[in-house]
N, C-alpha and C. Protein backbone atom coordinates (compact mmCIF):
# COMPACT_ATOMS: atom_id res chain seq x y z
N UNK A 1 15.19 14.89 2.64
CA UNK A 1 15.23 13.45 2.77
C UNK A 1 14.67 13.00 4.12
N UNK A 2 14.61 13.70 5.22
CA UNK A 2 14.62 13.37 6.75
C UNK A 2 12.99 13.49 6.41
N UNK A 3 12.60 14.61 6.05
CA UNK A 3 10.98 14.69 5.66
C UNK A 3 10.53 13.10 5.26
N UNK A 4 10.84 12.77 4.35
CA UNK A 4 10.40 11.62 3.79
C UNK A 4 10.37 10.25 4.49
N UNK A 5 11.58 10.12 5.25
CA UNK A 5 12.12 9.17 6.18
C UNK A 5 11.03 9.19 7.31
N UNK A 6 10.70 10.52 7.92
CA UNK A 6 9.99 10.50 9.14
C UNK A 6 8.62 10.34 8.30
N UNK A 7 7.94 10.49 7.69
CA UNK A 7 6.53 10.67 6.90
C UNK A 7 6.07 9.05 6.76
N UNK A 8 7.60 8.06 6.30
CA UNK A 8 7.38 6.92 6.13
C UNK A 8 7.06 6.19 7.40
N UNK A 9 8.01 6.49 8.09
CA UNK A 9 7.99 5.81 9.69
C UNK A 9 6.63 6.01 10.59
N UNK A 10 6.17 7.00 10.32
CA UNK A 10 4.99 7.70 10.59
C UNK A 10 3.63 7.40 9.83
N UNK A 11 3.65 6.49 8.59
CA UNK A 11 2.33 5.90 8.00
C UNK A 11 2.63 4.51 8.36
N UNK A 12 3.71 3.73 9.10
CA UNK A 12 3.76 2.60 9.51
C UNK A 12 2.96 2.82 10.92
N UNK A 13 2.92 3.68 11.54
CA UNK A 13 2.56 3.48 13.02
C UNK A 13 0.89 4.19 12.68
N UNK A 14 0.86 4.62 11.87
CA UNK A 14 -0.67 4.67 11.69
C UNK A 14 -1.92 3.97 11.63
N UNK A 15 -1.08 3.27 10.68
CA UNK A 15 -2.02 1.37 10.48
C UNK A 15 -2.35 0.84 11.47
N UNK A 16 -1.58 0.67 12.42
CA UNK A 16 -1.38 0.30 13.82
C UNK A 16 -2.32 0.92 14.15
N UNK A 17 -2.37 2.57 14.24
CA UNK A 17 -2.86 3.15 15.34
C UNK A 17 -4.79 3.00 15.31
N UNK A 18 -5.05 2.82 13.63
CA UNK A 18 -6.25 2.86 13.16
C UNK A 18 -6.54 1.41 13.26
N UNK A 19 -5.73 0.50 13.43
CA UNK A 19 -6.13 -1.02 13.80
C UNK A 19 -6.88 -0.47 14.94
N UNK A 20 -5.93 0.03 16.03
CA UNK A 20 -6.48 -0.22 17.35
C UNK A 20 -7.87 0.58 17.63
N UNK A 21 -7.94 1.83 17.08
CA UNK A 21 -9.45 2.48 17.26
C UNK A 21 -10.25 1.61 16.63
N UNK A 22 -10.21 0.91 15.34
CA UNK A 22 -11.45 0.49 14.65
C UNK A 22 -11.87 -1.28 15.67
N UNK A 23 -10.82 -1.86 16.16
CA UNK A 23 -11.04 -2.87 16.84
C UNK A 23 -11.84 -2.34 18.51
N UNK A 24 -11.09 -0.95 18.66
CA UNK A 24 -11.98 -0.65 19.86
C UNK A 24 -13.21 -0.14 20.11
N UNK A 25 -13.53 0.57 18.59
CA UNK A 25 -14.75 1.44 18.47
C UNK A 25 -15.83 0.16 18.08
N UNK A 26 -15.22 -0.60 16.56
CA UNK A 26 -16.71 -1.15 15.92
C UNK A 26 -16.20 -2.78 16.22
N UNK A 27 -15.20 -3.34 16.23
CA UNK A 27 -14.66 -4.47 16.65
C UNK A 27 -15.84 -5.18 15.34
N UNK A 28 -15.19 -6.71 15.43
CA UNK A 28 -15.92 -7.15 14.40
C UNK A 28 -15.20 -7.90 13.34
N UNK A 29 -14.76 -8.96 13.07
CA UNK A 29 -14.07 -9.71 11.55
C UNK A 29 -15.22 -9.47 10.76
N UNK A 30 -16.13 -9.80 10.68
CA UNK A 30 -17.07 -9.41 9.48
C UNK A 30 -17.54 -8.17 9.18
N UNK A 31 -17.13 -7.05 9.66
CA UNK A 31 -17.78 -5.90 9.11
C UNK A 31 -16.20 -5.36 8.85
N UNK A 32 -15.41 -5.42 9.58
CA UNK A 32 -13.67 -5.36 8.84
C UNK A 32 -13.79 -5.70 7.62
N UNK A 33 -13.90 -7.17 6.93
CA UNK A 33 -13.71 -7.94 6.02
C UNK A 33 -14.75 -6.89 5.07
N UNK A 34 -15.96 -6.44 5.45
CA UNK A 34 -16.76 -5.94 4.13
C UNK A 34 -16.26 -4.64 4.21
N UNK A 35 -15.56 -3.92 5.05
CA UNK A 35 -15.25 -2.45 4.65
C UNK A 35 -14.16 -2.52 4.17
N UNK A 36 -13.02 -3.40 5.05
CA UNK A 36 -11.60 -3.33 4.14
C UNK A 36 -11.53 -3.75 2.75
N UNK A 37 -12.57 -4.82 1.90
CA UNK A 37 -12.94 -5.18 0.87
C UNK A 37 -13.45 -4.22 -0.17
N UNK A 38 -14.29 -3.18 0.55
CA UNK A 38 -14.70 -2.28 -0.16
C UNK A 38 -13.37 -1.05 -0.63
N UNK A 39 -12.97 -0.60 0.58
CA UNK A 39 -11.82 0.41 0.33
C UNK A 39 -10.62 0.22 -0.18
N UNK A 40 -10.63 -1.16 -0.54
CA UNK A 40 -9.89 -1.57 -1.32
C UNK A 40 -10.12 -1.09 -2.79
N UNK A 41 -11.48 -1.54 -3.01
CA UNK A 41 -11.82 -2.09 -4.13
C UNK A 41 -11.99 -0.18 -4.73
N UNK A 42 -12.21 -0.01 -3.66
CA UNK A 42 -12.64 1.99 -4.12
C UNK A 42 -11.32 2.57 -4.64
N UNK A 43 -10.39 2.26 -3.49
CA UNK A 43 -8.99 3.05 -4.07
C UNK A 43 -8.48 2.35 -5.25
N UNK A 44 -8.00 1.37 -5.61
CA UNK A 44 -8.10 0.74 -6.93
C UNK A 44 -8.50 1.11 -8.12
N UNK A 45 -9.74 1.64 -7.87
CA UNK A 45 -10.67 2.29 -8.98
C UNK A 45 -10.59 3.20 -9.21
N UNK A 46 -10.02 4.30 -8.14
CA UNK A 46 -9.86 5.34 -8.06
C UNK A 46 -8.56 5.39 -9.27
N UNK A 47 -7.83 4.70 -8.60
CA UNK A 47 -5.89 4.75 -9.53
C UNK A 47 -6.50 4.48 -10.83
N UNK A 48 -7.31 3.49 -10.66
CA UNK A 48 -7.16 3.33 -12.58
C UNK A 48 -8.43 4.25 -13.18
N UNK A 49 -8.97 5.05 -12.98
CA UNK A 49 -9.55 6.02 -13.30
C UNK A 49 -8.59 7.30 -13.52
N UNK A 50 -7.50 7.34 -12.35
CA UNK A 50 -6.91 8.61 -12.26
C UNK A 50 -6.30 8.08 -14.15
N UNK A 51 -5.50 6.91 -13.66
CA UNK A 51 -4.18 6.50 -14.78
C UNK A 51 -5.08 6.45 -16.09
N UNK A 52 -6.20 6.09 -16.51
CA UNK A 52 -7.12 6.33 -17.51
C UNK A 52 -7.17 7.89 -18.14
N UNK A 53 -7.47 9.07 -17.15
CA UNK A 53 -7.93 10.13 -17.30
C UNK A 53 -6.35 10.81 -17.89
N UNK A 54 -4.36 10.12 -17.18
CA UNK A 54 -3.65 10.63 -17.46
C UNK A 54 -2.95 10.19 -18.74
N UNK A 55 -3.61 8.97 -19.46
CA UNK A 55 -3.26 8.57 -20.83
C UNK A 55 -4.05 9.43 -21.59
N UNK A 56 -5.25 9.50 -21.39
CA UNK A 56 -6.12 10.33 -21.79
C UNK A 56 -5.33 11.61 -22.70
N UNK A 57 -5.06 12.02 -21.70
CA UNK A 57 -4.27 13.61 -22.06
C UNK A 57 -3.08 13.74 -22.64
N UNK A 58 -2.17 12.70 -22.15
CA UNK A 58 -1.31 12.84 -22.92
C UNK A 58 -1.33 12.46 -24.40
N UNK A 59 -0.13 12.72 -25.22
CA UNK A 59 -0.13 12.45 -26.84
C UNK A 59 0.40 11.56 -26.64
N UNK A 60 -0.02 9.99 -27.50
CA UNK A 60 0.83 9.00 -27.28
C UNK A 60 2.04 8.99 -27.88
N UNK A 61 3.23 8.30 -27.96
CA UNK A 61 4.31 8.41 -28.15
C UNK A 61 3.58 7.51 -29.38
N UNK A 62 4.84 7.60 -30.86
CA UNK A 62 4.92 6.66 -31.80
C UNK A 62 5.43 5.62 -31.70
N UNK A 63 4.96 4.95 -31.81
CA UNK A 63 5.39 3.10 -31.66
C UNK A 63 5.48 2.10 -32.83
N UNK A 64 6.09 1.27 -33.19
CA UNK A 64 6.03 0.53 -33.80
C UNK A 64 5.35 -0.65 -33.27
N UNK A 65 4.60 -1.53 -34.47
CA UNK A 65 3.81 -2.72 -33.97
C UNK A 65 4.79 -3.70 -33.06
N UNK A 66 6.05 -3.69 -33.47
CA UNK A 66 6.78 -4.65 -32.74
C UNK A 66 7.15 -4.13 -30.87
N UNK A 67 7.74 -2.75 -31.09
CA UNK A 67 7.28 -2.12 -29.84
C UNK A 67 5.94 -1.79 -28.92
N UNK A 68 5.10 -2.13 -29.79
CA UNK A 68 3.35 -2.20 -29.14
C UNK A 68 3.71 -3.28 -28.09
N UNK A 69 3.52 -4.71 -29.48
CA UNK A 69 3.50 -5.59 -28.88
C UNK A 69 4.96 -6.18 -27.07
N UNK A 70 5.45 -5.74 -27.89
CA UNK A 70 6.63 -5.77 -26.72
C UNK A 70 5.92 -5.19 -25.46
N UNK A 71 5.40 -3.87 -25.52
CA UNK A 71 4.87 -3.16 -24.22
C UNK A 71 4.28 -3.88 -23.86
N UNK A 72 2.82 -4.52 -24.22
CA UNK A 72 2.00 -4.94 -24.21
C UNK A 72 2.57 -7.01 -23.59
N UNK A 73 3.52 -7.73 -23.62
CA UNK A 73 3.71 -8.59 -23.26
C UNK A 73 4.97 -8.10 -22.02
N UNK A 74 5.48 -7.11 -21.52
CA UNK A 74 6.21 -6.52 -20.53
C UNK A 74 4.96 -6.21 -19.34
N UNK A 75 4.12 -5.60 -19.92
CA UNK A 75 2.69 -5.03 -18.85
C UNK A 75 1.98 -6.38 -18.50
N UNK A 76 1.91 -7.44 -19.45
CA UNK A 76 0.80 -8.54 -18.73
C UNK A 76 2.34 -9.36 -17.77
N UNK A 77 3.80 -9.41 -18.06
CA UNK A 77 4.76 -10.15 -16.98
C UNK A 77 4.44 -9.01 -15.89
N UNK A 78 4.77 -7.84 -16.03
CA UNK A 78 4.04 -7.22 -14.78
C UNK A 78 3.39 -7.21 -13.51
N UNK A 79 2.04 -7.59 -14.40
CA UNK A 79 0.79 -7.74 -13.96
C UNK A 79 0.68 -9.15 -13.08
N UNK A 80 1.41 -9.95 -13.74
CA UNK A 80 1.38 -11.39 -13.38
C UNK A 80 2.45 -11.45 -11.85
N UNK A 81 3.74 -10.56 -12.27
CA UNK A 81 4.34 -11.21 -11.06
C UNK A 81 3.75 -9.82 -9.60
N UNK A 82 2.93 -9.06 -10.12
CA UNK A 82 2.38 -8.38 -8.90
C UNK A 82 1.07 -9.15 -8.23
N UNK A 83 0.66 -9.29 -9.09
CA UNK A 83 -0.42 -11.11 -8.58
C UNK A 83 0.34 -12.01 -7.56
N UNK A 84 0.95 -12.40 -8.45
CA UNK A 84 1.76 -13.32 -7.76
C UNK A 84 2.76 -12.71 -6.07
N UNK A 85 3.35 -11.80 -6.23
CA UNK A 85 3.85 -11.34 -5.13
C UNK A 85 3.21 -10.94 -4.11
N UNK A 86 2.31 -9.82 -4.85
CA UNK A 86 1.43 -8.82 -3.81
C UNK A 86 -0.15 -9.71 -3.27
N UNK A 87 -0.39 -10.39 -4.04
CA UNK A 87 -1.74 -10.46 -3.88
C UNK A 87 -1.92 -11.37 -2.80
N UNK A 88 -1.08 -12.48 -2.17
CA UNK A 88 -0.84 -13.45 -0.80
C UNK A 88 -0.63 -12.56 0.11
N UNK A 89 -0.12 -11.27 0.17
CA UNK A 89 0.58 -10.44 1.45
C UNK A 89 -0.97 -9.39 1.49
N UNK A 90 -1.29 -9.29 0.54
CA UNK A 90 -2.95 -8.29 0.81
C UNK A 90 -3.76 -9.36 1.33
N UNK A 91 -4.20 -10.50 0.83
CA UNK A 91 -5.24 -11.46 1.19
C UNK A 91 -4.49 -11.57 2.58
N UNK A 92 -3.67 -11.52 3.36
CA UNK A 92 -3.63 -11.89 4.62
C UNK A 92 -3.92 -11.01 5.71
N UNK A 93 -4.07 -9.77 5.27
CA UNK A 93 -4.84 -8.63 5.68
C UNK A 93 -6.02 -8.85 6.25
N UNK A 94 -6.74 -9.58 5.16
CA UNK A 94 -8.24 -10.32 5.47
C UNK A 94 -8.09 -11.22 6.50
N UNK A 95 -7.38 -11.54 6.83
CA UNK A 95 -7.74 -13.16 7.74
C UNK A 95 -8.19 -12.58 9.04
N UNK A 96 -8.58 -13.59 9.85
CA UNK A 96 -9.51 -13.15 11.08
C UNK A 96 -8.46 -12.93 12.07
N UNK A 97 -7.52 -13.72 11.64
CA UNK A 97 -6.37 -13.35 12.80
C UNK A 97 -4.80 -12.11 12.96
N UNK A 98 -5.45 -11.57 11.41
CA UNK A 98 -4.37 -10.44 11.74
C UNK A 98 -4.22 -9.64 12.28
N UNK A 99 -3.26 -8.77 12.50
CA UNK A 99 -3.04 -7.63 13.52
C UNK A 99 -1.75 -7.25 12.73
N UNK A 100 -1.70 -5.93 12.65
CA UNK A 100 -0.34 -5.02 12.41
C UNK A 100 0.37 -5.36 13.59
N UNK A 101 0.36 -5.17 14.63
CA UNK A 101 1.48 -5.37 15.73
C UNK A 101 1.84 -6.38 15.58
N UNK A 102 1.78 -7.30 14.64
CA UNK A 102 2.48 -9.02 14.64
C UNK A 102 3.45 -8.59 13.50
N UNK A 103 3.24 -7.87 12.57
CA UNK A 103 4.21 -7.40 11.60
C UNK A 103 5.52 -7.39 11.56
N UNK A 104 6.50 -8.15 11.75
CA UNK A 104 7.99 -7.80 11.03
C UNK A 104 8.58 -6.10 10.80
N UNK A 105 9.24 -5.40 11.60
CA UNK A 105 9.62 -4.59 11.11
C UNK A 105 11.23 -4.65 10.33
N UNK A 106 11.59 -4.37 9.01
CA UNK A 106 12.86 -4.30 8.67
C UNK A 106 13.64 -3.73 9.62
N UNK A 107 15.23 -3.97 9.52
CA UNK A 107 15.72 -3.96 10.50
C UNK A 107 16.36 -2.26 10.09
N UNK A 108 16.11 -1.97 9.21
CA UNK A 108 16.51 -0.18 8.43
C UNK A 108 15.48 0.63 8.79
N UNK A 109 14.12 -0.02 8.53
CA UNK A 109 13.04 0.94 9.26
C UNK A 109 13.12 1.01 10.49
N UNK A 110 13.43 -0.36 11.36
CA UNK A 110 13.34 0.02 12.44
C UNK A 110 14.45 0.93 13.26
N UNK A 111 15.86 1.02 12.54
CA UNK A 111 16.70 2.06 13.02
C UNK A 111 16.07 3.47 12.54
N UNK A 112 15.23 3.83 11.80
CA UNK A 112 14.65 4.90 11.36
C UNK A 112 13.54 5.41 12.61
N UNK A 113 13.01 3.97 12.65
CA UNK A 113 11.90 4.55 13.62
C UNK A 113 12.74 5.19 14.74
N UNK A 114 13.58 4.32 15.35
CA UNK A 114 14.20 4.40 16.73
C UNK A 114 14.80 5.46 16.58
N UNK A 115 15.46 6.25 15.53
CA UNK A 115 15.99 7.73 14.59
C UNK A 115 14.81 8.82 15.28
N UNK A 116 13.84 8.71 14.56
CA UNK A 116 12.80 9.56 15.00
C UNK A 116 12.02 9.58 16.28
N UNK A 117 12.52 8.34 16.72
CA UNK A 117 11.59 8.69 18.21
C UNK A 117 12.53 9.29 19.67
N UNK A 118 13.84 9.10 19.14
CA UNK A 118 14.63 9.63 19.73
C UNK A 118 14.94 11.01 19.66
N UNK A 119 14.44 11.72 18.28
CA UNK A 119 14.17 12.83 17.84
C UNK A 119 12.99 13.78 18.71
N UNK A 120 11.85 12.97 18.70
CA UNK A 120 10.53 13.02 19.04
C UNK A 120 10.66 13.30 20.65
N UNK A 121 11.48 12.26 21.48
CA UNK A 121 11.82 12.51 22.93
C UNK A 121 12.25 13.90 23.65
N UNK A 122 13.29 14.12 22.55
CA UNK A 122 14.30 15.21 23.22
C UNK A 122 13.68 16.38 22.66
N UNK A 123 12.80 16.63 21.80
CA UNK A 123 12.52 18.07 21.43
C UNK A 123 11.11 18.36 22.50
N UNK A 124 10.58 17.48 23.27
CA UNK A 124 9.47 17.12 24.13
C UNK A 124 9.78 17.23 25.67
């Protein structure tokens, strides 16, 4: 569990850390905006290629038309409230004025972080 805990705490300070090289190396809102747009759009494609290739293989389960349809109106509420939730907190990614270091940390991650860096101190 501690694996997982520190792994998490540790891809939060990454973002960060790759903010700060890519603002120091290529700096730039418009070439941000067309690469983060792209690697977006790549990993995305990637998942639904993977999730394509893993229906693929599997045997589908038997369904009834009424259970089709059921799946099938559960996946588009889904779809809709991850739009709706996720898709304002990614588009702000884009804006010219963001920065990870302005970020909100929860107040559980941040006893996690402060967990591990206190960890990080004393074995150093």
């Amino acid at each position: 569990m501690q694996m997982w805990e520190w792994h998490f705490v540790e891809e939060l300070e990454h973002h960060t850390a790759a903010f700060d090289v890519y603002d120091h190396v290529c700096g730039g809102y418009f070439y941000r905006l067309a690469v983060g747009l792209w690697a977006q759009w790549h990993f995305t494609s990637w998942i639904r290629r993977v999730e394509a290739y893993m229906l693929k293989m599997r045997l589908p389960p038997k369904r009834s038309a009424e259970e089709l349809a059921e799946r099938k109106k559960l996946q588009r509420e889904a779809r809709s409230d991850t739009i709706r939730n996720l898709l304002p907190k990614v588009l702000r990614i884009y804006l010219p004025s963001y920065t990870p270091h302005a970020l909100d940390v929860a107040p559980g991650i941040q006893v996690l972080a402060d967990k591990y860096t206190a960890m990080a101190i004393k074995t150093s």
